[in-house]
Structure formats: structure tokens, C-alpha cells
C-alpha atoms as a PDB file:
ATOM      1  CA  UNK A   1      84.210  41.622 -99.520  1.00  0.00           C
ATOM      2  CA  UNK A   2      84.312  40.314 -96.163  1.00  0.00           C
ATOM      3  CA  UNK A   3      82.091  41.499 -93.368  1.00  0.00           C
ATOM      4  CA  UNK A   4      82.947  41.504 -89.658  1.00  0.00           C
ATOM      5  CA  UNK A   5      80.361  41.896 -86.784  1.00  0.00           C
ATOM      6  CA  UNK A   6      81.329  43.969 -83.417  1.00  0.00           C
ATOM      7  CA  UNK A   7      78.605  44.706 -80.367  1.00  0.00           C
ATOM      8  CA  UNK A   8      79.704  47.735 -79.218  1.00  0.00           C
ATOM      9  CA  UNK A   9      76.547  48.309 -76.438  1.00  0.00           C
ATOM     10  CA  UNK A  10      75.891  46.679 -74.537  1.00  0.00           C
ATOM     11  CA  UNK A  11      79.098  44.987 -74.195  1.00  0.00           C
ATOM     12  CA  UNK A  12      77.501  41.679 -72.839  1.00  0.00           C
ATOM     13  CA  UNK A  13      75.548  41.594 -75.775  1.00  0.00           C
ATOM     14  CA  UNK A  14      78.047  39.340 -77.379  1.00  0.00           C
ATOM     15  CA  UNK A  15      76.484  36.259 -79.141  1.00  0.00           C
ATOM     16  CA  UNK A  16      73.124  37.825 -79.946  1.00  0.00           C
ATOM     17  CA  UNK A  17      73.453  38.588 -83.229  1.00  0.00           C
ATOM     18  CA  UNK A  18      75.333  37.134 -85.981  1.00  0.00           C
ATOM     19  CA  UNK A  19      76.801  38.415 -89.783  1.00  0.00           C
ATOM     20  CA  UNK A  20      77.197  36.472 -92.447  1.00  0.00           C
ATOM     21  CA  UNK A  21      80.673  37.107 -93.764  1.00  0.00           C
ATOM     22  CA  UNK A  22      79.774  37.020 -97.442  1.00  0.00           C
ATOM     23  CA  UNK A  23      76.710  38.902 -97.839  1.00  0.00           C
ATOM     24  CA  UNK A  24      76.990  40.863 -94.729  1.00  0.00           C
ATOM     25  CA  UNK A  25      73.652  39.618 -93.640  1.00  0.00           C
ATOM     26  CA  UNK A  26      72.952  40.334 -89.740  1.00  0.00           C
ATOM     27  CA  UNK A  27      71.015  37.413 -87.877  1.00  0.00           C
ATOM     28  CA  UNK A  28      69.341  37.059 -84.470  1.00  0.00           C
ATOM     29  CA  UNK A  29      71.127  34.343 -83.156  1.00  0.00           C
ATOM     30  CA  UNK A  30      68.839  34.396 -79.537  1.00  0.00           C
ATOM     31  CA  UNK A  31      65.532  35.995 -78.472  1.00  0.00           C
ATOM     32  CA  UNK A  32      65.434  39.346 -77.997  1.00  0.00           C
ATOM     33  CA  UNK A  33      63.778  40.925 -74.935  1.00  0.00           C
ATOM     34  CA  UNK A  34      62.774  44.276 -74.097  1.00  0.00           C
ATOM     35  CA  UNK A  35      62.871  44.498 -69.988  1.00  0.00           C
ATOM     36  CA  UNK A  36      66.341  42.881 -70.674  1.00  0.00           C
ATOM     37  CA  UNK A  37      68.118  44.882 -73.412  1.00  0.00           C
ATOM     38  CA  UNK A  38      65.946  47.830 -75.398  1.00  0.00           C
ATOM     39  CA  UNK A  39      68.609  49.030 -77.577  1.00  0.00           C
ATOM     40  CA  UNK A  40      71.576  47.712 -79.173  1.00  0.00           C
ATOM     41  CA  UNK A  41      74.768  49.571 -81.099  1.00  0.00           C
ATOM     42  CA  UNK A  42      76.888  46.961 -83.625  1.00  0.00           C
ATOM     43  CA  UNK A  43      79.489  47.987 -85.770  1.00  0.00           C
ATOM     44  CA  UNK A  44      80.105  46.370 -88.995  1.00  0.00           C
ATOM     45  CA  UNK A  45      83.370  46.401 -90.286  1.00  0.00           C
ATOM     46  CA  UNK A  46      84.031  45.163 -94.061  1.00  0.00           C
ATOM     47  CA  UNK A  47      87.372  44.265 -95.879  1.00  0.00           C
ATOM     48  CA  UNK A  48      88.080  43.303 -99.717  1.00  0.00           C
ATOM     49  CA  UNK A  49      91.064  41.103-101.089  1.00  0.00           C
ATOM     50  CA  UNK A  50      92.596  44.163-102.871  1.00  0.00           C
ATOM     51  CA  UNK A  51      96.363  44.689-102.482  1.00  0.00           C
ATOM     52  CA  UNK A  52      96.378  46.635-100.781  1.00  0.00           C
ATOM     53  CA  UNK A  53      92.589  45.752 -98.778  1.00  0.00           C
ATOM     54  CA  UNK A  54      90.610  48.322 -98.265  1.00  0.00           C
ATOM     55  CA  UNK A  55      88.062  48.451 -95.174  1.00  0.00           C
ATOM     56  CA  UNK A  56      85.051  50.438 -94.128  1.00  0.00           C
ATOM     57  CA  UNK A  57      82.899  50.252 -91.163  1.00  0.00           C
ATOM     58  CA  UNK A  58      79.270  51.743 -90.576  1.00  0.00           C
ATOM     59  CA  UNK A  59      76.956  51.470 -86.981  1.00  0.00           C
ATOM     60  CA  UNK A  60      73.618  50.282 -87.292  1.00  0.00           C
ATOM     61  CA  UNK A  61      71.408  50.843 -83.925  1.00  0.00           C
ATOM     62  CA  UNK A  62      68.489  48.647 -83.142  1.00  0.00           C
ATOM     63  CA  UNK A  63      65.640  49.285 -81.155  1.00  0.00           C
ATOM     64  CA  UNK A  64      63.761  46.608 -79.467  1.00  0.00           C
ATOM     65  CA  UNK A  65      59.976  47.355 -79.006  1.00  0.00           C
ATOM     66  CA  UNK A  66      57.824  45.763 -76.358  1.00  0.00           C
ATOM     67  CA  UNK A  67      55.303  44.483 -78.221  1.00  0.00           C
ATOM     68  CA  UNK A  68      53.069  43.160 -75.055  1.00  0.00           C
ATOM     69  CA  UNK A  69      52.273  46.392 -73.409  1.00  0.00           C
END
């Protein structure tokens, strides 16, 4: 199975966070900061080698808490 990473909010969220395309593993690629960004909306798509492949996608939402205040 292959797993593929999409940010769909906010869209210049791009680059923040990372999959890893074998174990479907989601990384923090930067800092995240709350007065910046407090929530964020990725899609995960995932493929097998069948013939033909079959796919399946789920959202996972994360929250960013401000931990200062």
C-alpha cells in the first residue's frame, strides 16, 4: 500500500507535514504555531499494486493547542 498526503485547509499549509509512503506515517516537517494556524484538515489518500489498484482516502483534523497561555 502506498500512502499519499493532501492539505486540504489551510491551503498554504503545504510543506508542514509530511507521510511516509510506506507506513503511512504523518510527520511535522516545521514548527507548528498556534496565533499562526490553530487547526489543520489533511486528507490521506492510499493505493495498493492490485490489478486492478484499489484506493481509499480518510481526513484526519488536527488541533493545535497554545500551550503558553
Amino acid at each position: 500500500i502506498s500512502y499519499y498526503l493532501e492539505t486540504l485547509f489551510p491551503q498554504d499549509g503545504k510543506g508542514v507535514f509530511g507521510i511516509d509512503k510506506k507506513s503511512g506515517e504523518i510527520r511535522l516537517r516545521t514548527n507548528l504555531d498556534f496565533e499562526d494556524v490553530s487547526l489543520y484538515r489533511l486528507q490521506v489518500d492510499a493505493t495498493d499494486q492490485g490489478n486492478p489498484p484499489l484506493s481509499g482516502h480518510c481526513k484526519v483534523v488536527l488541533e493545535v493547542l497554545d500551550v503558553n497561555d
